[in-house]
ModelCIF file with pLDDT and N, C-alpha, C, O atoms, coordinates in Angstrom:
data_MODEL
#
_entry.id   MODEL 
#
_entity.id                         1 
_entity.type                       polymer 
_entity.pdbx_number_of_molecules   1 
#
_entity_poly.entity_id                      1 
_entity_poly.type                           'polypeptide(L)' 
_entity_poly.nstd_linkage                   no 
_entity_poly.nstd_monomer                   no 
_entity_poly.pdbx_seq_one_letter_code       
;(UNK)(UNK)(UNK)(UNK)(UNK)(UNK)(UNK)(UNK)(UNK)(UNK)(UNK)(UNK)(UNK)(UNK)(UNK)(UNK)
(UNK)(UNK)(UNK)(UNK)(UNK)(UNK)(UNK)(UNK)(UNK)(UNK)(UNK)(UNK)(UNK)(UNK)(UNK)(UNK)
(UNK)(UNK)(UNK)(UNK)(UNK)(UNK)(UNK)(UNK)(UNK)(UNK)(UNK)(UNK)(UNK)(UNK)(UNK)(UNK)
;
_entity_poly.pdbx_seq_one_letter_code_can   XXXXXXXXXXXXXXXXXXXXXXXXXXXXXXXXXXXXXXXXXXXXXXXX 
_entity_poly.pdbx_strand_id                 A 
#
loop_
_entity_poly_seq.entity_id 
_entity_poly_seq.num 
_entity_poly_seq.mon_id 
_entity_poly_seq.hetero 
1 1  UNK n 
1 2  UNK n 
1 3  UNK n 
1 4  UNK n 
1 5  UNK n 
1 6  UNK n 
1 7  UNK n 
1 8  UNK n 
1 9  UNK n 
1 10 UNK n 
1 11 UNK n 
1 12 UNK n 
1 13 UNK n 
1 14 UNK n 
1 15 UNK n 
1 16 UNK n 
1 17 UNK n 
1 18 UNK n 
1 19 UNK n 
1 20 UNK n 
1 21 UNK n 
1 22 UNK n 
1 23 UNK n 
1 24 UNK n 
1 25 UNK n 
1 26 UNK n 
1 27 UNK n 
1 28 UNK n 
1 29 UNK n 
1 30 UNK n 
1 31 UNK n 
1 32 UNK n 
1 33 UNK n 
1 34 UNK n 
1 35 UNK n 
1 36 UNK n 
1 37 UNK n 
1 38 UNK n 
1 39 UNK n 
1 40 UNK n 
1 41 UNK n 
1 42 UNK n 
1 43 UNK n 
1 44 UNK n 
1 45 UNK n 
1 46 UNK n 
1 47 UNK n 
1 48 UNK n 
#
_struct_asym.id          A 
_struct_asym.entity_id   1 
#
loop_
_ma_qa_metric.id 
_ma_qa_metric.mode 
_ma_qa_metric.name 
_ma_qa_metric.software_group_id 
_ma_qa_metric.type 
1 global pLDDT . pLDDT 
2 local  pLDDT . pLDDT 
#
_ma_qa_metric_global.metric_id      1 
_ma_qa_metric_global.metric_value   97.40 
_ma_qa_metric_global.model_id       1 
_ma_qa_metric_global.ordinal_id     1 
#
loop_
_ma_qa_metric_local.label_asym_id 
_ma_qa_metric_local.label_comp_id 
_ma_qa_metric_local.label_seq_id 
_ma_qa_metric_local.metric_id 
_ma_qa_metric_local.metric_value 
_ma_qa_metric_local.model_id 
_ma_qa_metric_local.ordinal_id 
A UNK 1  2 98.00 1 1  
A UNK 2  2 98.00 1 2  
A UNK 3  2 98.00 1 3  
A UNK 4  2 98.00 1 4  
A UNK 5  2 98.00 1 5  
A UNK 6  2 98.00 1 6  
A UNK 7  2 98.00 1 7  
A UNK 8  2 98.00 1 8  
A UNK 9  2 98.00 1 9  
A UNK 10 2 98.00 1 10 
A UNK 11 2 98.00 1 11 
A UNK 12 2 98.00 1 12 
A UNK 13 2 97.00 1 13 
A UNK 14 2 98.00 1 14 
A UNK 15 2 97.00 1 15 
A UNK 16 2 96.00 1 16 
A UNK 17 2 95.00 1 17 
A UNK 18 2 95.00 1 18 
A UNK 19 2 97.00 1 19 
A UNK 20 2 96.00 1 20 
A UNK 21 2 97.00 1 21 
A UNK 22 2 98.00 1 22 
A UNK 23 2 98.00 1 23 
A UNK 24 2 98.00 1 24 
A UNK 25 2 98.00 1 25 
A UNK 26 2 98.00 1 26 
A UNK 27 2 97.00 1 27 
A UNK 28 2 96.00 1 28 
A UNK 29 2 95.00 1 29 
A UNK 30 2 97.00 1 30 
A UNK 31 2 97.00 1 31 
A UNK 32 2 96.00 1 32 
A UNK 33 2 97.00 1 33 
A UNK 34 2 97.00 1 34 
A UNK 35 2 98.00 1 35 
A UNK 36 2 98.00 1 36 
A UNK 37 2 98.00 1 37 
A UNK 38 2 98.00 1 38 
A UNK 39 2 98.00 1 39 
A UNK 40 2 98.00 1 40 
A UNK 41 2 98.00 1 41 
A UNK 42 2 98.00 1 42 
A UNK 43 2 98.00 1 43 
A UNK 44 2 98.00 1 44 
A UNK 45 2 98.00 1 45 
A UNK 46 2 97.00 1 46 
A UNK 47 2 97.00 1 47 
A UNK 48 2 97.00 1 48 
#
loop_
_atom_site.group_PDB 
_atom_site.id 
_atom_site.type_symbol 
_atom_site.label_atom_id 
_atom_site.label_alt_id 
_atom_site.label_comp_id 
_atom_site.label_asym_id 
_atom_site.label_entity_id 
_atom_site.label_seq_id 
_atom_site.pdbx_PDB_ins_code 
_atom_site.Cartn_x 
_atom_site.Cartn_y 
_atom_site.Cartn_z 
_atom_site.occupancy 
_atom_site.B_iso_or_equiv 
_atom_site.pdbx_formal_charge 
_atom_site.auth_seq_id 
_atom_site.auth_comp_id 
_atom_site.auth_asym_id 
_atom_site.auth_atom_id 
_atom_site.pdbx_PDB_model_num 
ATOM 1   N N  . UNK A 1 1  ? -4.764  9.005   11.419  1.00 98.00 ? 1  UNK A N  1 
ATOM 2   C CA . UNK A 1 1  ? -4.705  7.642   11.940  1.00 98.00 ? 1  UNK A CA 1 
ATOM 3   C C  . UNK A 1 1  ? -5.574  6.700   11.115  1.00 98.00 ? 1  UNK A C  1 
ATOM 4   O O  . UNK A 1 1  ? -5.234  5.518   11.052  1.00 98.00 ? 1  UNK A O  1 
ATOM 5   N N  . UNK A 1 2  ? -6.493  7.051   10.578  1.00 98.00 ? 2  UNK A N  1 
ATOM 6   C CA . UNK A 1 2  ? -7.631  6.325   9.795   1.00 98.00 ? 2  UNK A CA 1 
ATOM 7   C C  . UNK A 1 2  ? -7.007  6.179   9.016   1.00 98.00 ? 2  UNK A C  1 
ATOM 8   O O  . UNK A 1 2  ? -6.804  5.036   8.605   1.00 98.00 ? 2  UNK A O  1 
ATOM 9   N N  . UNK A 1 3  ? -6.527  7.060   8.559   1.00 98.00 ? 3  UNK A N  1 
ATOM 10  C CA . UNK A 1 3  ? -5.434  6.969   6.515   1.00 98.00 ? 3  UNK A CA 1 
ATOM 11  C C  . UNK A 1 3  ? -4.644  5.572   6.697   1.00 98.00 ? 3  UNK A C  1 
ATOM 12  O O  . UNK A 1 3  ? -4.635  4.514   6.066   1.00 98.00 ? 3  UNK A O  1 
ATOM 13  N N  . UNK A 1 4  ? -3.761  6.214   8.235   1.00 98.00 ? 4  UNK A N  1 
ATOM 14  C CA . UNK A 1 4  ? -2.536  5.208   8.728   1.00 98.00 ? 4  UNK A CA 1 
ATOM 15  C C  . UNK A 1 4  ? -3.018  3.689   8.922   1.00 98.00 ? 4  UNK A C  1 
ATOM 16  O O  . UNK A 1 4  ? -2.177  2.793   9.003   1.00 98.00 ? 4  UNK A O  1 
ATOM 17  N N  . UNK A 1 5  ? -4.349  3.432   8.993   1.00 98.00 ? 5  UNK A N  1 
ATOM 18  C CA . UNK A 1 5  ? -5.318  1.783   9.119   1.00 98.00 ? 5  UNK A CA 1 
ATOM 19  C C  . UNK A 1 5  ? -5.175  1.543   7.948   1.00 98.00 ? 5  UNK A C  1 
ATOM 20  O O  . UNK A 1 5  ? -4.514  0.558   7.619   1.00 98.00 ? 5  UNK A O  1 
ATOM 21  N N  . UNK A 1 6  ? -5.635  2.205   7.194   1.00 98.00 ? 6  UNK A N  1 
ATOM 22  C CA . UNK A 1 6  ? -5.792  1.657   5.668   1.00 98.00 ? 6  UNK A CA 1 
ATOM 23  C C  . UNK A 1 6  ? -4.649  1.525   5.356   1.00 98.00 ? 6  UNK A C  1 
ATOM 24  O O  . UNK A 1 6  ? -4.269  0.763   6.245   1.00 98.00 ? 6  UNK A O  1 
ATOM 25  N N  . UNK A 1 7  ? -3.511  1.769   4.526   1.00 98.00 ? 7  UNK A N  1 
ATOM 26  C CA . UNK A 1 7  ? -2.627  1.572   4.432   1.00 98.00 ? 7  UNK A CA 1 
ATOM 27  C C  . UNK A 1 7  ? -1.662  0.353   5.278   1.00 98.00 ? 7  UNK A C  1 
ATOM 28  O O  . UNK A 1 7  ? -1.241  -0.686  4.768   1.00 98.00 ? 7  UNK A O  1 
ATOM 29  N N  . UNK A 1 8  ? -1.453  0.815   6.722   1.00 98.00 ? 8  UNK A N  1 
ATOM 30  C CA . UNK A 1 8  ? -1.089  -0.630  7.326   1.00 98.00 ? 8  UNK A CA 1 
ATOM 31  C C  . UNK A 1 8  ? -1.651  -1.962  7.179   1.00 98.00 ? 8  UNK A C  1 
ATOM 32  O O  . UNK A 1 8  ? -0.992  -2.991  7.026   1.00 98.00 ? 8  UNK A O  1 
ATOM 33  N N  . UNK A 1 9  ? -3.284  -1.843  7.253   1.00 98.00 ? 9  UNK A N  1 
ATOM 34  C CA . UNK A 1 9  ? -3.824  -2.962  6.873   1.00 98.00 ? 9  UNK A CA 1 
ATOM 35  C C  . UNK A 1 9  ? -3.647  -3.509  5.669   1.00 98.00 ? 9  UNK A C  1 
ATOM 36  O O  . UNK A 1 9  ? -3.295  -4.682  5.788   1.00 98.00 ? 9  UNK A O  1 
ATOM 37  N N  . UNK A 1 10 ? -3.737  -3.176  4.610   1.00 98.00 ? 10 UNK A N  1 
ATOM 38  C CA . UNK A 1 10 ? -3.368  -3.352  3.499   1.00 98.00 ? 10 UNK A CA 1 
ATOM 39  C C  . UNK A 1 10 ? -2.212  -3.973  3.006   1.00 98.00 ? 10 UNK A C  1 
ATOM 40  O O  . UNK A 1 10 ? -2.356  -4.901  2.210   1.00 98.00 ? 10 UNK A O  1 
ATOM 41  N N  . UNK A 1 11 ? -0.532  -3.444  3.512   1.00 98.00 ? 11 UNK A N  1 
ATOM 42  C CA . UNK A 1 11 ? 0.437   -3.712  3.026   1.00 98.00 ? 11 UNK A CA 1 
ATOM 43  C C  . UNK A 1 11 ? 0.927   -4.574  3.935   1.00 98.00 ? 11 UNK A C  1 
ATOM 44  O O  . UNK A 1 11 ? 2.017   -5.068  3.645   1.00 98.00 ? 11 UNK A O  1 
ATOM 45  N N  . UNK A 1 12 ? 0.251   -5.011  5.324   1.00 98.00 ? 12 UNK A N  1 
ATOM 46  C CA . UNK A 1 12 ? 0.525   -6.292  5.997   1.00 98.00 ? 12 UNK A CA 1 
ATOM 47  C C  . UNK A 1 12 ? -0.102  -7.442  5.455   1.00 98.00 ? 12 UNK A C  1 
ATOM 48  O O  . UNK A 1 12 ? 0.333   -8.591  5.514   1.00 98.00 ? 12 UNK A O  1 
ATOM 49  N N  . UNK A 1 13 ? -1.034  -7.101  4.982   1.00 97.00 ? 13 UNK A N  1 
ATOM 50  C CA . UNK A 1 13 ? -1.848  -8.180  4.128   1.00 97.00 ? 13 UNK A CA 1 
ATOM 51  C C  . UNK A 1 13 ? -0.905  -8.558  2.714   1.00 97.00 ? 13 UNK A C  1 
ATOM 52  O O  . UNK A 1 13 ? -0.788  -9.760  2.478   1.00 97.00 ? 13 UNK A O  1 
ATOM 53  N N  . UNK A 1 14 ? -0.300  -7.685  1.867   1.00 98.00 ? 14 UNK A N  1 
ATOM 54  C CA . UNK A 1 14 ? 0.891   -7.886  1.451   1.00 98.00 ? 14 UNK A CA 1 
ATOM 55  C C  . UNK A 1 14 ? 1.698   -8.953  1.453   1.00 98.00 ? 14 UNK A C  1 
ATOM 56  O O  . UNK A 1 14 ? 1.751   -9.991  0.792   1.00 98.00 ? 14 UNK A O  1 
ATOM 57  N N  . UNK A 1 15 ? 2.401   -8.425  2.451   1.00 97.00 ? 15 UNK A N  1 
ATOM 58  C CA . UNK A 1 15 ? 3.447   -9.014  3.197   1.00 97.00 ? 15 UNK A CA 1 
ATOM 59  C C  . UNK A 1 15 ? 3.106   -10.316 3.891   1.00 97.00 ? 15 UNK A C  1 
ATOM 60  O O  . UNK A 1 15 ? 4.074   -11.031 4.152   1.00 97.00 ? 15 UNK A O  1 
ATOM 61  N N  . UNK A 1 16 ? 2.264   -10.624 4.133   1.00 96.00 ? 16 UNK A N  1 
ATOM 62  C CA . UNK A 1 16 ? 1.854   -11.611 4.909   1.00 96.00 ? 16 UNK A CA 1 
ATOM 63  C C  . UNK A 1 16 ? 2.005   -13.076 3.560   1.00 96.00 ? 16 UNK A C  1 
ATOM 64  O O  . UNK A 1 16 ? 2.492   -14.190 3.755   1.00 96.00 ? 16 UNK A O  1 
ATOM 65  N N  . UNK A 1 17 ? 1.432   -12.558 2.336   1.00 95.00 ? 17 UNK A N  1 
ATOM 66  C CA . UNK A 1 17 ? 1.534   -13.507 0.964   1.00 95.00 ? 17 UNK A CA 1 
ATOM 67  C C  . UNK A 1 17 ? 2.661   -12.966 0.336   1.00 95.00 ? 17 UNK A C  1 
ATOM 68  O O  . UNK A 1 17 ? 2.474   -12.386 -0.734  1.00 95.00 ? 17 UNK A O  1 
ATOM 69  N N  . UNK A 1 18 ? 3.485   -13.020 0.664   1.00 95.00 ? 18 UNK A N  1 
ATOM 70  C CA . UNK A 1 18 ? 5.295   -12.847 -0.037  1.00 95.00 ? 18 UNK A CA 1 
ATOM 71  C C  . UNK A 1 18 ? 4.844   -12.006 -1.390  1.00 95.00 ? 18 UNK A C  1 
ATOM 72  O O  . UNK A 1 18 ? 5.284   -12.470 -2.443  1.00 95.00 ? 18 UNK A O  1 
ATOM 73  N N  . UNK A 1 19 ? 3.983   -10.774 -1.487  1.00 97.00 ? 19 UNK A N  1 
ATOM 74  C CA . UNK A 1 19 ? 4.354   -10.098 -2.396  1.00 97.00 ? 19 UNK A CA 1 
ATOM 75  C C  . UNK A 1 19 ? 4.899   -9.052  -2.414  1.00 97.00 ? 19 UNK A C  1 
ATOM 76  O O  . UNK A 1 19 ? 4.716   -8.370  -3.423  1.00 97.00 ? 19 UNK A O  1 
ATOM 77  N N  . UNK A 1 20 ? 5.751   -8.521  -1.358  1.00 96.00 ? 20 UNK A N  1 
ATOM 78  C CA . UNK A 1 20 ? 5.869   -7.488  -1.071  1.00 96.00 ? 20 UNK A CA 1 
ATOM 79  C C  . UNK A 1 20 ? 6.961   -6.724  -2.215  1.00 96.00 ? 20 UNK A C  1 
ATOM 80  O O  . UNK A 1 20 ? 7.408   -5.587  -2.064  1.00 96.00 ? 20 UNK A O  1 
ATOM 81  N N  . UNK A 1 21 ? 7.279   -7.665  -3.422  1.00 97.00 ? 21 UNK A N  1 
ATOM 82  C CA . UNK A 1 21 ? 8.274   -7.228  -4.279  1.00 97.00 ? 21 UNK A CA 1 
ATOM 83  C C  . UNK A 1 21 ? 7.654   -7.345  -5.644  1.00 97.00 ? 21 UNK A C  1 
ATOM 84  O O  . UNK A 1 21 ? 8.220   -7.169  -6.723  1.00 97.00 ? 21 UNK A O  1 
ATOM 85  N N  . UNK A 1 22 ? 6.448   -7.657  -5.431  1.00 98.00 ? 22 UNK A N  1 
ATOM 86  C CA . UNK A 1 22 ? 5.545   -7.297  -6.725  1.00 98.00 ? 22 UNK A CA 1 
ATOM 87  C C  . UNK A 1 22 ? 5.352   -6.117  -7.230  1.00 98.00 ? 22 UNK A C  1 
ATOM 88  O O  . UNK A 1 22 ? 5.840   -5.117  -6.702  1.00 98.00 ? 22 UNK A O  1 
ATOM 89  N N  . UNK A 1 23 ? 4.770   -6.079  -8.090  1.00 98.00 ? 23 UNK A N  1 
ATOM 90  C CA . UNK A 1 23 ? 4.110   -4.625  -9.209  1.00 98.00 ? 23 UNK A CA 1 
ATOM 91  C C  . UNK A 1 23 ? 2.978   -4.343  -8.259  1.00 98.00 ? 23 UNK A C  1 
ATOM 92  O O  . UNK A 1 23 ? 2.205   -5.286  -8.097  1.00 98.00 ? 23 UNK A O  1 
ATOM 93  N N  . UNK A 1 24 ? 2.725   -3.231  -7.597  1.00 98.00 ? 24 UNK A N  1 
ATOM 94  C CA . UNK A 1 24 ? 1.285   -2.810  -7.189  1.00 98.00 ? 24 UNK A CA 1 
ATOM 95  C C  . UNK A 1 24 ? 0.319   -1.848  -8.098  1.00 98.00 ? 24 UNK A C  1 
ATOM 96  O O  . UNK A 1 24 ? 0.539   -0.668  -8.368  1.00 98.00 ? 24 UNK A O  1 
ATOM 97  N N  . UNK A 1 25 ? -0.664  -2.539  -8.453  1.00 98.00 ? 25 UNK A N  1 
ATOM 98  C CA . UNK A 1 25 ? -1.397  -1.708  -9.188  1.00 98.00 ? 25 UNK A CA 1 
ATOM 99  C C  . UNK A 1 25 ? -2.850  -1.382  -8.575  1.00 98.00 ? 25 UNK A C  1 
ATOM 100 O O  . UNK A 1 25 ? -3.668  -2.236  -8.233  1.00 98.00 ? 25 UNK A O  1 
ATOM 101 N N  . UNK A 1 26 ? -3.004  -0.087  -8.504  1.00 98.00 ? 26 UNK A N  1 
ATOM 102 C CA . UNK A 1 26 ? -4.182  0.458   -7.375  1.00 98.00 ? 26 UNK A CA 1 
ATOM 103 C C  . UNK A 1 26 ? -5.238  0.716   -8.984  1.00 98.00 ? 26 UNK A C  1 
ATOM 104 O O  . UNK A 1 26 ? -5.042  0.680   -10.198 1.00 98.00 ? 26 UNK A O  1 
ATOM 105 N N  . UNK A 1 27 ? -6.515  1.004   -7.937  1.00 97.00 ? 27 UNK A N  1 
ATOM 106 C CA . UNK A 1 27 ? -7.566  1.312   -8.781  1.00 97.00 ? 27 UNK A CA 1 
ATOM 107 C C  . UNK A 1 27 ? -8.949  1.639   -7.496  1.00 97.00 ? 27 UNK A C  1 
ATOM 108 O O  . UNK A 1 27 ? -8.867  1.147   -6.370  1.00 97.00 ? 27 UNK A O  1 
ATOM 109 N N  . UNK A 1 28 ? -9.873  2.325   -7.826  1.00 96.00 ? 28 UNK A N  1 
ATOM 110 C CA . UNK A 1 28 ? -10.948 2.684   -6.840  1.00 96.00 ? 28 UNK A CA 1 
ATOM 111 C C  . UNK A 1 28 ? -10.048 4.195   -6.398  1.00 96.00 ? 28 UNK A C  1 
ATOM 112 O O  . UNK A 1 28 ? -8.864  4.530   -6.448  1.00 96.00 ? 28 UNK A O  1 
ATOM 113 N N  . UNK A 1 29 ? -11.573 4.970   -5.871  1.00 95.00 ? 29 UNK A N  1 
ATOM 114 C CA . UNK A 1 29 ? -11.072 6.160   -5.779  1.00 95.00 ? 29 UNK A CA 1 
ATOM 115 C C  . UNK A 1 29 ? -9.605  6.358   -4.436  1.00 95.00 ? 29 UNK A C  1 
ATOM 116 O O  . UNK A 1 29 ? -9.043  7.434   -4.231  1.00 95.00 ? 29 UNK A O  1 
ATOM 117 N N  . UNK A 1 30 ? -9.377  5.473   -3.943  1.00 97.00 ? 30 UNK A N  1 
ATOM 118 C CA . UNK A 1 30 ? -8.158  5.713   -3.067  1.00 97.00 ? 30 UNK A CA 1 
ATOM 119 C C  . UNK A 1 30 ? -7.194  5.929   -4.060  1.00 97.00 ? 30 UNK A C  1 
ATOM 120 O O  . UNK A 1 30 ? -6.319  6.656   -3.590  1.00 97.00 ? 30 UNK A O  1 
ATOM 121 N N  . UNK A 1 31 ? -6.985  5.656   -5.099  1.00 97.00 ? 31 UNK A N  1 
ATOM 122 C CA . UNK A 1 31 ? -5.784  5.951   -6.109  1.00 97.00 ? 31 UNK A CA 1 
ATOM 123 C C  . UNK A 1 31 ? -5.868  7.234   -6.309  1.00 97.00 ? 31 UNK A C  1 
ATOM 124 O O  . UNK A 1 31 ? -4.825  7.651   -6.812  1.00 97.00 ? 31 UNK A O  1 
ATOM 125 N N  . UNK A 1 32 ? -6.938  8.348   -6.076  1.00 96.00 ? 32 UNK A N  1 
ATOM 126 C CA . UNK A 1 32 ? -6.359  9.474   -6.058  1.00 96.00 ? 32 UNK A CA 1 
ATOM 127 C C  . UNK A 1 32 ? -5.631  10.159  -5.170  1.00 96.00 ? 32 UNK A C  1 
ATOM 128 O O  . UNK A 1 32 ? -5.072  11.248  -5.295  1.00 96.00 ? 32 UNK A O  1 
ATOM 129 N N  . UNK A 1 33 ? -5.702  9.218   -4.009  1.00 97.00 ? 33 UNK A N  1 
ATOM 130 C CA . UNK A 1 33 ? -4.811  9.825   -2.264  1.00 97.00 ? 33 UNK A CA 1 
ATOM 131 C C  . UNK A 1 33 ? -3.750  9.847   -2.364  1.00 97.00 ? 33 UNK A C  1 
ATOM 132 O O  . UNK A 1 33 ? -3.089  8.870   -2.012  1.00 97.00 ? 33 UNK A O  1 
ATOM 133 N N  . UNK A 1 34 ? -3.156  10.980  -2.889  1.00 97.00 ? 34 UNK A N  1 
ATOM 134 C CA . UNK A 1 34 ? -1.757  11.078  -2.756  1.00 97.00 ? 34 UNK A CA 1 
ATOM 135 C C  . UNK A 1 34 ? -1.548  10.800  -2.223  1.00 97.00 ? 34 UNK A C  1 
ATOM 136 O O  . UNK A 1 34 ? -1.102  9.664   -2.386  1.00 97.00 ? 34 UNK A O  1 
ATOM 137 N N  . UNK A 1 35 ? -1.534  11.341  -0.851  1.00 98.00 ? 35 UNK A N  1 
ATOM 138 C CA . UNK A 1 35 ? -1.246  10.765  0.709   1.00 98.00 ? 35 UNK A CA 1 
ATOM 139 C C  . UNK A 1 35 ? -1.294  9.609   0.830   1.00 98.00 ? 35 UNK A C  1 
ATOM 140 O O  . UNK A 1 35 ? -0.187  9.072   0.782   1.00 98.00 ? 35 UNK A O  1 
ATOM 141 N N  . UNK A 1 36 ? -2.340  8.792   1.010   1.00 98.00 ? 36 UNK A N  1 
ATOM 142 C CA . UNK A 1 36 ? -2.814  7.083   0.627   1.00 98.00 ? 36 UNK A CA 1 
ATOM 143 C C  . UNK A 1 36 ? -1.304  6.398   0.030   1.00 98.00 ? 36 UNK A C  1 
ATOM 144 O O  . UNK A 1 36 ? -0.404  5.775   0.593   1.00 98.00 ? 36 UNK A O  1 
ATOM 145 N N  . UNK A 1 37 ? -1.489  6.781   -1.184  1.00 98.00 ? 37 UNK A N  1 
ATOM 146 C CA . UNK A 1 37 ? -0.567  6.490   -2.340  1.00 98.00 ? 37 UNK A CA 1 
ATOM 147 C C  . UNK A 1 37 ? 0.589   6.247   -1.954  1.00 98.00 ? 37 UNK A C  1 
ATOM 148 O O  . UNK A 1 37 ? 1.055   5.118   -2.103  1.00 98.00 ? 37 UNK A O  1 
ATOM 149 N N  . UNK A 1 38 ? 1.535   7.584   -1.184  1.00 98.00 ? 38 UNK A N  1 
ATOM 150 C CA . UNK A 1 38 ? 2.769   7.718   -0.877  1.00 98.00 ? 38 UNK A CA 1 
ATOM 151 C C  . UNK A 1 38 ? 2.834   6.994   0.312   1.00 98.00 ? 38 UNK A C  1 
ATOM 152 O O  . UNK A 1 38 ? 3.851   6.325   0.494   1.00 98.00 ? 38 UNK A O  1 
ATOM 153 N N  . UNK A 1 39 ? 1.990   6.989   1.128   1.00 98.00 ? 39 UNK A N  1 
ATOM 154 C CA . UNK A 1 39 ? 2.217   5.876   2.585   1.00 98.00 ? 39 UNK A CA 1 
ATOM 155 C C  . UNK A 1 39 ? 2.544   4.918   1.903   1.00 98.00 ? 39 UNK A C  1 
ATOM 156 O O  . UNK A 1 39 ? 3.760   4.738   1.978   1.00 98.00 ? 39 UNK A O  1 
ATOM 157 N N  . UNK A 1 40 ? 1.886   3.994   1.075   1.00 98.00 ? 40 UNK A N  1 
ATOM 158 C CA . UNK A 1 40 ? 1.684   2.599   0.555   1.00 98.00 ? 40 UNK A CA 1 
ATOM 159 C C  . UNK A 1 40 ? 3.258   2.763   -0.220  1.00 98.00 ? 40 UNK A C  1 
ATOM 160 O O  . UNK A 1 40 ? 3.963   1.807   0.104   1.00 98.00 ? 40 UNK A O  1 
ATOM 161 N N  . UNK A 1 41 ? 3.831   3.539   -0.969  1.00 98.00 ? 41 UNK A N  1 
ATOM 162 C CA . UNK A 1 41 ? 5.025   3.260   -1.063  1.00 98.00 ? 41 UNK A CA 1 
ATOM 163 C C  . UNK A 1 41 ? 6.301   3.036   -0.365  1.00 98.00 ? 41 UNK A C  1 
ATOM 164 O O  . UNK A 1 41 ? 7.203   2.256   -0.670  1.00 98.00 ? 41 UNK A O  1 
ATOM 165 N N  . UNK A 1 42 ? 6.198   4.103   0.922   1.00 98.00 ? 42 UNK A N  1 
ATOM 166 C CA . UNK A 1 42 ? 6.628   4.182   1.957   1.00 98.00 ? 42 UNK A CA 1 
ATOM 167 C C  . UNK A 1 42 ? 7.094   2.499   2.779   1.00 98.00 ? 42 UNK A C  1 
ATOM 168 O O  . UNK A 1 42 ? 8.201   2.044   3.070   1.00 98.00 ? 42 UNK A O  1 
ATOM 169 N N  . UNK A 1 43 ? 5.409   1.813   2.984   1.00 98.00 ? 43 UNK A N  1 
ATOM 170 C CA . UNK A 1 43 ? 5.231   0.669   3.865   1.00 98.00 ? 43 UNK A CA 1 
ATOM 171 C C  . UNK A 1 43 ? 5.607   -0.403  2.578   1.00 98.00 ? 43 UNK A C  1 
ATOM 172 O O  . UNK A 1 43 ? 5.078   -1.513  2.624   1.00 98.00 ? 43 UNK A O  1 
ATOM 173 N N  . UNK A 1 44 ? 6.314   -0.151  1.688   1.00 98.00 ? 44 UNK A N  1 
ATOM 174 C CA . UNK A 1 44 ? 6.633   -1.559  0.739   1.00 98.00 ? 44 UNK A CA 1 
ATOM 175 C C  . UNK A 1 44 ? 7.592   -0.982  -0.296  1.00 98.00 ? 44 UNK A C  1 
ATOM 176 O O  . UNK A 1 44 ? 7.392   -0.880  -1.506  1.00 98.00 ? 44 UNK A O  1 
ATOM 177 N N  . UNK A 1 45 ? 8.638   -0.635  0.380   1.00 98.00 ? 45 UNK A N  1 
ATOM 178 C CA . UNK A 1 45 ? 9.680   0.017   -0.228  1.00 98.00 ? 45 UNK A CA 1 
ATOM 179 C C  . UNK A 1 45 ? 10.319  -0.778  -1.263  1.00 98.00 ? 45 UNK A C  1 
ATOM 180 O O  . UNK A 1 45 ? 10.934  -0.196  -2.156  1.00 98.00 ? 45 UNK A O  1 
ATOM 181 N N  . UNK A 1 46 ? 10.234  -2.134  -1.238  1.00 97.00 ? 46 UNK A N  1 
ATOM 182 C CA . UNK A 1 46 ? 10.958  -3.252  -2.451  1.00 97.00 ? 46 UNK A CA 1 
ATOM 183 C C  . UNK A 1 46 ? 10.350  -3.651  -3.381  1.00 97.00 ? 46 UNK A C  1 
ATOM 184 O O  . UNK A 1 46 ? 10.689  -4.496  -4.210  1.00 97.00 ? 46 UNK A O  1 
ATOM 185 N N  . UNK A 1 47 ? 8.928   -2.763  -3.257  1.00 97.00 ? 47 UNK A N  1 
ATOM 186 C CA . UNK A 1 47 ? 7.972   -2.974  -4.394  1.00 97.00 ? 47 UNK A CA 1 
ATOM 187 C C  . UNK A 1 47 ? 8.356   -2.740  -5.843  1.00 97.00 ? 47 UNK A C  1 
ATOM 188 O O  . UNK A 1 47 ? 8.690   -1.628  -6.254  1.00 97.00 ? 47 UNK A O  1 
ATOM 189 N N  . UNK A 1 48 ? 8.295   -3.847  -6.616  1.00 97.00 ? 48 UNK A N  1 
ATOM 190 C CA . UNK A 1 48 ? 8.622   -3.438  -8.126  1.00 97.00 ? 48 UNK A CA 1 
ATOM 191 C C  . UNK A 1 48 ? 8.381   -2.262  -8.844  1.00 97.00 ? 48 UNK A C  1 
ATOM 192 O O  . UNK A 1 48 ? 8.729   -2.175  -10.021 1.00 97.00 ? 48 UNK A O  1 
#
């Protein structure tokens, strides 16, 4: 559920500034969370 905050929070924040069809480029150690990672693709599926 904690993973599931981060991620939701994040890609509503997104979405909220019409980028949800941008390039996402991660950095900081969450870029190694696979898990992390694959949610965030998951929650912004039209992402460039």
């Amino acid at each position: 559920t904690l993973l599931e905050l981060s991620a939701v929070t994040i890609t509503n924040e997104i979405n909220k500034q019409d980028f949800a069809m941008a390039q996402l480029f991660v950095c900081g150690g969450g870029a190694h969370n696979q898990v992390l990672m694959r949610r965030l693709g998951q929650l912004l599926p039209h992402a460039a």
